[in-house]
N, C-alpha and C. Protein backbone atom coordinates (compact mmCIF):
# COMPACT_ATOMS: atom_id res chain seq x y z
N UNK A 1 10.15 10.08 21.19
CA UNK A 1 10.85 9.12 20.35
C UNK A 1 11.07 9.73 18.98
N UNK A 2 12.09 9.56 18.57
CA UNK A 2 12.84 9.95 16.83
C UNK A 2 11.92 9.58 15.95
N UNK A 3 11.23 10.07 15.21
CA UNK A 3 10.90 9.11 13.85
C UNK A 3 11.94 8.60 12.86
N UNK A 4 11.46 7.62 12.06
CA UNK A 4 12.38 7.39 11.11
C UNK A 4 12.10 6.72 9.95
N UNK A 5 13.00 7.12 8.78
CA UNK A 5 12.71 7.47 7.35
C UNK A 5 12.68 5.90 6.77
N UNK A 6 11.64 5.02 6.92
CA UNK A 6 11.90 3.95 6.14
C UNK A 6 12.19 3.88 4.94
N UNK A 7 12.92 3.22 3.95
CA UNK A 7 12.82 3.18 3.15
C UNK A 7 13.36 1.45 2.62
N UNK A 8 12.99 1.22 1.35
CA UNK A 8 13.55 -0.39 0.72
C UNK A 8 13.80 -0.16 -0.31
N UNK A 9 14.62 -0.85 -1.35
CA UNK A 9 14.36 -0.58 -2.87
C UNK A 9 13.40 -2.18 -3.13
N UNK A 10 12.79 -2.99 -2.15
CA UNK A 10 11.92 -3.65 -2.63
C UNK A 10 10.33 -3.25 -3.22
N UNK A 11 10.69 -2.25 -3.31
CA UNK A 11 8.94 -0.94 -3.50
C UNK A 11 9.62 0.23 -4.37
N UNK A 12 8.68 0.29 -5.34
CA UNK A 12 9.41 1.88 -6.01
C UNK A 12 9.36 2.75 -4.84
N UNK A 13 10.54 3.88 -5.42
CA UNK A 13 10.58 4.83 -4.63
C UNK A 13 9.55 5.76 -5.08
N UNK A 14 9.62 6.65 -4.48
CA UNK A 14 8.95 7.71 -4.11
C UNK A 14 8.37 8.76 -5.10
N UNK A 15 7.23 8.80 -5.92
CA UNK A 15 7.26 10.01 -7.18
C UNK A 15 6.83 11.39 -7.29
N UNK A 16 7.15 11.74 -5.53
CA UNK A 16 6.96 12.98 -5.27
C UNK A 16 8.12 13.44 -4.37
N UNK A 17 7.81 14.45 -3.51
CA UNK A 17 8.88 15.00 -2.28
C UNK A 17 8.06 13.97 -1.62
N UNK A 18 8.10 13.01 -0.88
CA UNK A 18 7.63 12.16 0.04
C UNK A 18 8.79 10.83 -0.01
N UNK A 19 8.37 10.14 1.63
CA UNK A 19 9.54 8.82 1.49
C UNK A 19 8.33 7.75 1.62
N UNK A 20 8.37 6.66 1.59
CA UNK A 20 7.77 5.41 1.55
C UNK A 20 7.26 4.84 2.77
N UNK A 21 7.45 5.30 3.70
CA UNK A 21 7.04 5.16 5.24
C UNK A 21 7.86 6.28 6.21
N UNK A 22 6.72 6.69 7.35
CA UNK A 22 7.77 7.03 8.53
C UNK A 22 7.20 6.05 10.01
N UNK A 23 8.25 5.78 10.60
CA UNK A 23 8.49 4.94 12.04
C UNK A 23 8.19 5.94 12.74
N UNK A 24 7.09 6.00 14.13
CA UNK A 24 7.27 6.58 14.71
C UNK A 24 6.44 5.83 16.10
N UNK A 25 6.85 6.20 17.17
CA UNK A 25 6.60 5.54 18.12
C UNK A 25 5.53 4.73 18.47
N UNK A 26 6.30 3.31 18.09
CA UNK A 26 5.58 1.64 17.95
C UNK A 26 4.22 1.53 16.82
N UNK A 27 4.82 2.73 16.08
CA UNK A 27 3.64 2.38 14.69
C UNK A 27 4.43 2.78 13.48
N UNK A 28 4.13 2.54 12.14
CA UNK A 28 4.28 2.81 11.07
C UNK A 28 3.18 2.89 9.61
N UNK A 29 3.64 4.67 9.11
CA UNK A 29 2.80 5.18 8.64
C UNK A 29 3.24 5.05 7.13
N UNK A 30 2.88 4.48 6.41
CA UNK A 30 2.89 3.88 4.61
C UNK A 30 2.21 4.83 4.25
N UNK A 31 3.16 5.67 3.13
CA UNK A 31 2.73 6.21 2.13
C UNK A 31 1.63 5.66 0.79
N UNK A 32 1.14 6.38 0.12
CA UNK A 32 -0.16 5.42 -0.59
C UNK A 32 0.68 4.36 -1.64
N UNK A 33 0.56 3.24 -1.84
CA UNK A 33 1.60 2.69 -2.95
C UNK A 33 0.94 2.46 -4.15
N UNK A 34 1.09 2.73 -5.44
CA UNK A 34 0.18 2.50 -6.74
C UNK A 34 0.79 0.89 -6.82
N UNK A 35 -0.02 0.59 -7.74
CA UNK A 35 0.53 -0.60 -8.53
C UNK A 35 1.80 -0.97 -9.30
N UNK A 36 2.99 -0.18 -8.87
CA UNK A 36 4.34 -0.48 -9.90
C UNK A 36 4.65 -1.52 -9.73
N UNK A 37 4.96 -2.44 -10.63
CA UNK A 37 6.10 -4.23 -10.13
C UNK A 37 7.67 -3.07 -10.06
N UNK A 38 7.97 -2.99 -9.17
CA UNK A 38 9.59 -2.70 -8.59
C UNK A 38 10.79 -3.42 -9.71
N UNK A 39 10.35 -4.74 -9.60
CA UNK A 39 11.37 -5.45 -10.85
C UNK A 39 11.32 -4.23 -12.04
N UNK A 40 10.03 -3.99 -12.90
CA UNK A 40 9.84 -3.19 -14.02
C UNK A 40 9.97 -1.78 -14.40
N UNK A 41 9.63 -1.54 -12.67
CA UNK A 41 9.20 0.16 -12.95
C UNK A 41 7.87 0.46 -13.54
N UNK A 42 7.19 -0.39 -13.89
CA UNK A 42 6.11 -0.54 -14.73
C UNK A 42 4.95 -0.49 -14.37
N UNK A 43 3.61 -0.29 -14.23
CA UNK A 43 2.31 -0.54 -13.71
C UNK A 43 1.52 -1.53 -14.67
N UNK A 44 1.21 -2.71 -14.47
CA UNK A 44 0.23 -3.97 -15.59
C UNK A 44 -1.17 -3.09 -15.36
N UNK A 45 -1.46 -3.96 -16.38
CA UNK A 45 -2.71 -2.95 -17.27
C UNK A 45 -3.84 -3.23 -16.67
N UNK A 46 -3.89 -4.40 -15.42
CA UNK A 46 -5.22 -4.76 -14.71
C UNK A 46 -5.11 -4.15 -13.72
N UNK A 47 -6.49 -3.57 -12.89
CA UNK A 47 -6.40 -3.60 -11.30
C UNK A 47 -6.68 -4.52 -10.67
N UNK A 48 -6.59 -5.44 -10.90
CA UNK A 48 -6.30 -6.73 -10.13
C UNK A 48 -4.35 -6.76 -9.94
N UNK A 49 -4.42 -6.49 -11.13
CA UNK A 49 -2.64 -6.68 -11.14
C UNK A 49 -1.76 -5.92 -10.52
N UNK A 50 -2.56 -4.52 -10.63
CA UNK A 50 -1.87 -3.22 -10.02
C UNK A 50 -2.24 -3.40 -8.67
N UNK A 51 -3.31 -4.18 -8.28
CA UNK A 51 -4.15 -4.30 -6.41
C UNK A 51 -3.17 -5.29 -5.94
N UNK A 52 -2.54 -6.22 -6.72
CA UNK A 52 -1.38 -7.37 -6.01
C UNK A 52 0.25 -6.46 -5.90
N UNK A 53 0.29 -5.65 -6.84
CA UNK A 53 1.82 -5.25 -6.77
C UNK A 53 1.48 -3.88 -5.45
N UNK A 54 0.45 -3.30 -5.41
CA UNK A 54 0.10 -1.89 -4.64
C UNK A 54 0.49 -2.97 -2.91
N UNK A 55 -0.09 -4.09 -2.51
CA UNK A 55 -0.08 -4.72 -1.57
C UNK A 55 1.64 -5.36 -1.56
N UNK A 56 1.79 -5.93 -2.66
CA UNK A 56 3.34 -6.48 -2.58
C UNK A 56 3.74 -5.51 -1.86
N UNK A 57 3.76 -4.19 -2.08
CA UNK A 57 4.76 -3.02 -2.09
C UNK A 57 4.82 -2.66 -0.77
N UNK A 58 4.24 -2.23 -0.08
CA UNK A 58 3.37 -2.15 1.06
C UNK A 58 3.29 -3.22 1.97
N UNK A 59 3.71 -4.59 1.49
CA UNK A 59 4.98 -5.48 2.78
C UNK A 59 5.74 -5.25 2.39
N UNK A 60 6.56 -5.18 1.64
CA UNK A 60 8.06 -4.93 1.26
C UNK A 60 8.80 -4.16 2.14
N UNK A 61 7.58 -2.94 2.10
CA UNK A 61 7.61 -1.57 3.14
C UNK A 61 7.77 -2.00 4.93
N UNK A 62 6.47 -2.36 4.92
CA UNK A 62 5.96 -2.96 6.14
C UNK A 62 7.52 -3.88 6.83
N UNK A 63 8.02 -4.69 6.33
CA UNK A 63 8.99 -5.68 6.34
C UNK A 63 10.14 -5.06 6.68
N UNK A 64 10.14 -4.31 5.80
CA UNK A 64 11.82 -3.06 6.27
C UNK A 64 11.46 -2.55 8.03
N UNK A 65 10.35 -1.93 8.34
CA UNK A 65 9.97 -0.91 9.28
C UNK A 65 9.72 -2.45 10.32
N UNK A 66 9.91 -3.69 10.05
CA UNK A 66 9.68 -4.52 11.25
C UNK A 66 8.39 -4.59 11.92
N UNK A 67 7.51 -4.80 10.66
CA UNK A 67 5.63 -4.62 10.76
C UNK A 67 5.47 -5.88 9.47
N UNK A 68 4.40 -6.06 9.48
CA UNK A 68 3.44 -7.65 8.74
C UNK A 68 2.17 -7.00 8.25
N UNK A 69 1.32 -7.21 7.76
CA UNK A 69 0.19 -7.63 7.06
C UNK A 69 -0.54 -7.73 8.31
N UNK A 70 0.00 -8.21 9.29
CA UNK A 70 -1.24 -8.89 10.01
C UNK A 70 -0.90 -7.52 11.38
N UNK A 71 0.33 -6.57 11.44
CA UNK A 71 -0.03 -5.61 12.25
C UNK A 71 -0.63 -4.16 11.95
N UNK A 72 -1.24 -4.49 10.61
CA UNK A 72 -1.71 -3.55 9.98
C UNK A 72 -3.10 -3.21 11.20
N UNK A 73 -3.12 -1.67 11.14
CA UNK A 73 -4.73 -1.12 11.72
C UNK A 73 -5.50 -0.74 11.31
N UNK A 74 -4.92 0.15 10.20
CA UNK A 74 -6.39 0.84 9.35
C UNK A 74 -5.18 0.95 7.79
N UNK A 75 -6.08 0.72 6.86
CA UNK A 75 -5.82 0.92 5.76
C UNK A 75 -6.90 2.01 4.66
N UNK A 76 -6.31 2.32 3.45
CA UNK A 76 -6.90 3.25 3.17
C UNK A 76 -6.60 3.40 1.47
N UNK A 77 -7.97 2.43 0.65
CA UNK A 77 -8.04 1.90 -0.36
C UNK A 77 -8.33 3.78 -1.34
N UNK A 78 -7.40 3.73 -2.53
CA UNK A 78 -8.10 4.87 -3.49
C UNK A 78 -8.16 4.13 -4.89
N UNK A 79 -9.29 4.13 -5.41
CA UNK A 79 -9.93 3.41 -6.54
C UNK A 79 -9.80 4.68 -7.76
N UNK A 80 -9.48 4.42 -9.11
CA UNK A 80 -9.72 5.22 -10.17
C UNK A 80 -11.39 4.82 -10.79
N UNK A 81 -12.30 3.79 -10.42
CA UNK A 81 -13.15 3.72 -10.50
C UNK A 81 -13.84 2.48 -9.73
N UNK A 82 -15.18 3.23 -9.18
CA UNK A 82 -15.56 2.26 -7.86
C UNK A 82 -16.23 0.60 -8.54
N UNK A 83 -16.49 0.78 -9.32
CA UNK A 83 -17.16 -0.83 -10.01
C UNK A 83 -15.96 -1.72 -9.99
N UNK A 84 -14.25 -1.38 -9.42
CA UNK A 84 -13.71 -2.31 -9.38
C UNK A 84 -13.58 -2.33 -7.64
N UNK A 85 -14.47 -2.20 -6.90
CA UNK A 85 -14.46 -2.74 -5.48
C UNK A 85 -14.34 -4.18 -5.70
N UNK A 86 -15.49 -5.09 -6.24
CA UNK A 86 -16.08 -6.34 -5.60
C UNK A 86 -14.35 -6.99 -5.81
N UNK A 87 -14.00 -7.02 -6.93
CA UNK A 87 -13.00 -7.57 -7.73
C UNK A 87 -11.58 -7.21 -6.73
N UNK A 88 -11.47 -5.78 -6.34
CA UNK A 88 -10.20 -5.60 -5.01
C UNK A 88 -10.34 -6.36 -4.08
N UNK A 89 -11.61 -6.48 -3.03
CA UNK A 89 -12.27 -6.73 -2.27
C UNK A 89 -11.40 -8.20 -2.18
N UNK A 90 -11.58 -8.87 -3.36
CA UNK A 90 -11.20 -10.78 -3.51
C UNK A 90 -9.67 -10.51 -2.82
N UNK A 91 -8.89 -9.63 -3.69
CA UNK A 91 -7.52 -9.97 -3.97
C UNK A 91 -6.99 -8.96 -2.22
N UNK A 92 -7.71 -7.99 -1.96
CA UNK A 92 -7.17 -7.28 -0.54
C UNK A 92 -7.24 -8.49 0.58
N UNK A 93 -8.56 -9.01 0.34
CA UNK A 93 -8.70 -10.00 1.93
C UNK A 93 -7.82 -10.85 1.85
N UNK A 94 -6.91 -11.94 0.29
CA UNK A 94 -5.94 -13.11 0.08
C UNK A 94 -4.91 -12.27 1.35
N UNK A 95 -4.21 -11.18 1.00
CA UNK A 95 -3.30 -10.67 2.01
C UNK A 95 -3.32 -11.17 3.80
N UNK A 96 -4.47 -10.80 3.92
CA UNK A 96 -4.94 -10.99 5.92
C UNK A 96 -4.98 -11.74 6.18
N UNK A 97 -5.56 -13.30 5.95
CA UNK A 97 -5.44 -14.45 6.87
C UNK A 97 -7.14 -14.26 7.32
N UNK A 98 -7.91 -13.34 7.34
CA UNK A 98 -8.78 -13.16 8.05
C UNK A 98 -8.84 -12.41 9.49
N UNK A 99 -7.74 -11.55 9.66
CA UNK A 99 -7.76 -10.33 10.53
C UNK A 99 -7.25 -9.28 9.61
N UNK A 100 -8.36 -8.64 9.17
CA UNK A 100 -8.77 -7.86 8.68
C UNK A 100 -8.43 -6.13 9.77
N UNK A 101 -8.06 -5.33 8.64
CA UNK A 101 -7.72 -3.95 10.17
C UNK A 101 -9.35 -3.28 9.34
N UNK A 102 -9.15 -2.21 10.14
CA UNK A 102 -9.95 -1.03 9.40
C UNK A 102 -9.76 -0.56 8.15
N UNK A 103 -10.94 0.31 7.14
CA UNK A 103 -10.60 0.14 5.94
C UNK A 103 -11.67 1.28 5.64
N UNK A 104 -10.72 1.80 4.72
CA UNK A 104 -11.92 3.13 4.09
C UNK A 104 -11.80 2.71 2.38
N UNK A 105 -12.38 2.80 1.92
CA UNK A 105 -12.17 2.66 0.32
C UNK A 105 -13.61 3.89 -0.45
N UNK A 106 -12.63 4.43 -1.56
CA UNK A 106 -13.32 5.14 -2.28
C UNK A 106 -13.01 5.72 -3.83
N UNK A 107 -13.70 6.04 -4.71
CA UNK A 107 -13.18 6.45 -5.73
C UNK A 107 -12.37 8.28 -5.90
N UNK A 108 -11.49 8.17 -6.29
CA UNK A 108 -11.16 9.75 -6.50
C UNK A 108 -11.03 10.22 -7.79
N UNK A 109 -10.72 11.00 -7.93
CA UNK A 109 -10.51 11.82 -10.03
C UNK A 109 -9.63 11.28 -10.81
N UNK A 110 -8.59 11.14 -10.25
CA UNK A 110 -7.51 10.37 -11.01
C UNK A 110 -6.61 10.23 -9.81
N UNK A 111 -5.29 9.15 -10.23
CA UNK A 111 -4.48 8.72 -9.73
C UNK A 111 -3.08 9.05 -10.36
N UNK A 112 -1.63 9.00 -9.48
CA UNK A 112 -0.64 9.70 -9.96
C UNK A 112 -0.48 8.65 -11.28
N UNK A 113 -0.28 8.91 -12.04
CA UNK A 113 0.77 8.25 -13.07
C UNK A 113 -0.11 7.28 -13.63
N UNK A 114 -1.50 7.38 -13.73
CA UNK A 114 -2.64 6.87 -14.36
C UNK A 114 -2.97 5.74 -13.51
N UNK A 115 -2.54 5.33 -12.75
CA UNK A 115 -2.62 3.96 -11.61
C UNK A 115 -4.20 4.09 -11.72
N UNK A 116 -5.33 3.13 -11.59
CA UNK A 116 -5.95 2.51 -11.31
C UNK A 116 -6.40 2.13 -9.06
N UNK A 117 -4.99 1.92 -8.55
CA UNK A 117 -5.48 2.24 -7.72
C UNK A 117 -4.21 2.09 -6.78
N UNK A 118 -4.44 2.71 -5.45
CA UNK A 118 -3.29 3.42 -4.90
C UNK A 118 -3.71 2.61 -3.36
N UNK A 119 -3.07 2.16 -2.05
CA UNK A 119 -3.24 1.87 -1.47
C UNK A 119 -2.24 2.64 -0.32
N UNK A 120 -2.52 2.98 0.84
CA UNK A 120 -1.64 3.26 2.16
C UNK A 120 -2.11 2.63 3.35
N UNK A 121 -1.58 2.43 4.23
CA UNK A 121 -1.68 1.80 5.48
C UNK A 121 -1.24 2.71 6.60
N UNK A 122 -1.66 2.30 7.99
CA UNK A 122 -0.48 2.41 9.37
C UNK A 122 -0.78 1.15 10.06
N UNK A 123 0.35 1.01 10.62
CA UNK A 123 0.66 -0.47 11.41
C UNK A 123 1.56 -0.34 12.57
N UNK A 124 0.94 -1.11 13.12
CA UNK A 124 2.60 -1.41 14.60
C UNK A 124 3.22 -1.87 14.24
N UNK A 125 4.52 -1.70 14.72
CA UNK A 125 5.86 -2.45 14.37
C UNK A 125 6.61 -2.55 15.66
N UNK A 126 7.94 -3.03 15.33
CA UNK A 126 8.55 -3.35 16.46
C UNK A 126 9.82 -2.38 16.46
């Protein structure tokens, strides 16, 4: 099966050589999304704020490629510092409904473009 280049302008684009998802047979693989609001171009100064727009972004994505929130499988949390788990933790689970996929979360050195925190997924789609 073909892969293919998702893309939306409901999610910033891309701030490397990379695209925003690829389709590939009955799954879809999300690039990591920081916290930008798309309206702004902008990243807000909370990670709470940047953890709601990183998830906005990432259905937006999901939505184009004909995938949900809820066909998510494993996700894959990157923190600019781990003392803001408990506080992600609140605002990641509002997303699921309570089916929850798999989940790695951890802190790394820094994040592109000072983000606070960066999120990617893979999911089935249709």
């Amino acid at each position: 099966m073909a892969r293919e280049v998702i893309a939306t302008t409901k999610a910033p684009g891309a701030v490397g050589p990379y695209v925003q998802a690829i389709k590939s047979n009955g799954m879809v693989y999300c690039s990591g999304q920081l916290g930008i609001d798309p309206a702004t171009g902008k990243m807000p100064e909370t990670v709470e704020e940047q953890a709601h727009c990183s998830m906005k972004n990432l259905g937006a994505i999901l939505e184009e490629a004909g995938s949900s929130y809820q066909k998510i499988v494993k996700t894959t949390i990157f923190l600019d510092n781990i003392a803001d788990f408990a506080a992600i933790n609140k605002i990641y689970e509002s997303y699921f409904g309570g089916q929850f996929p798999a989940r790695s979360c951890f802190q790394v050195g820094k994040l592109p473009l000072g983000g606070l925190i960066e999120i990617e997924c893979i999911a089935e789609c249709d």
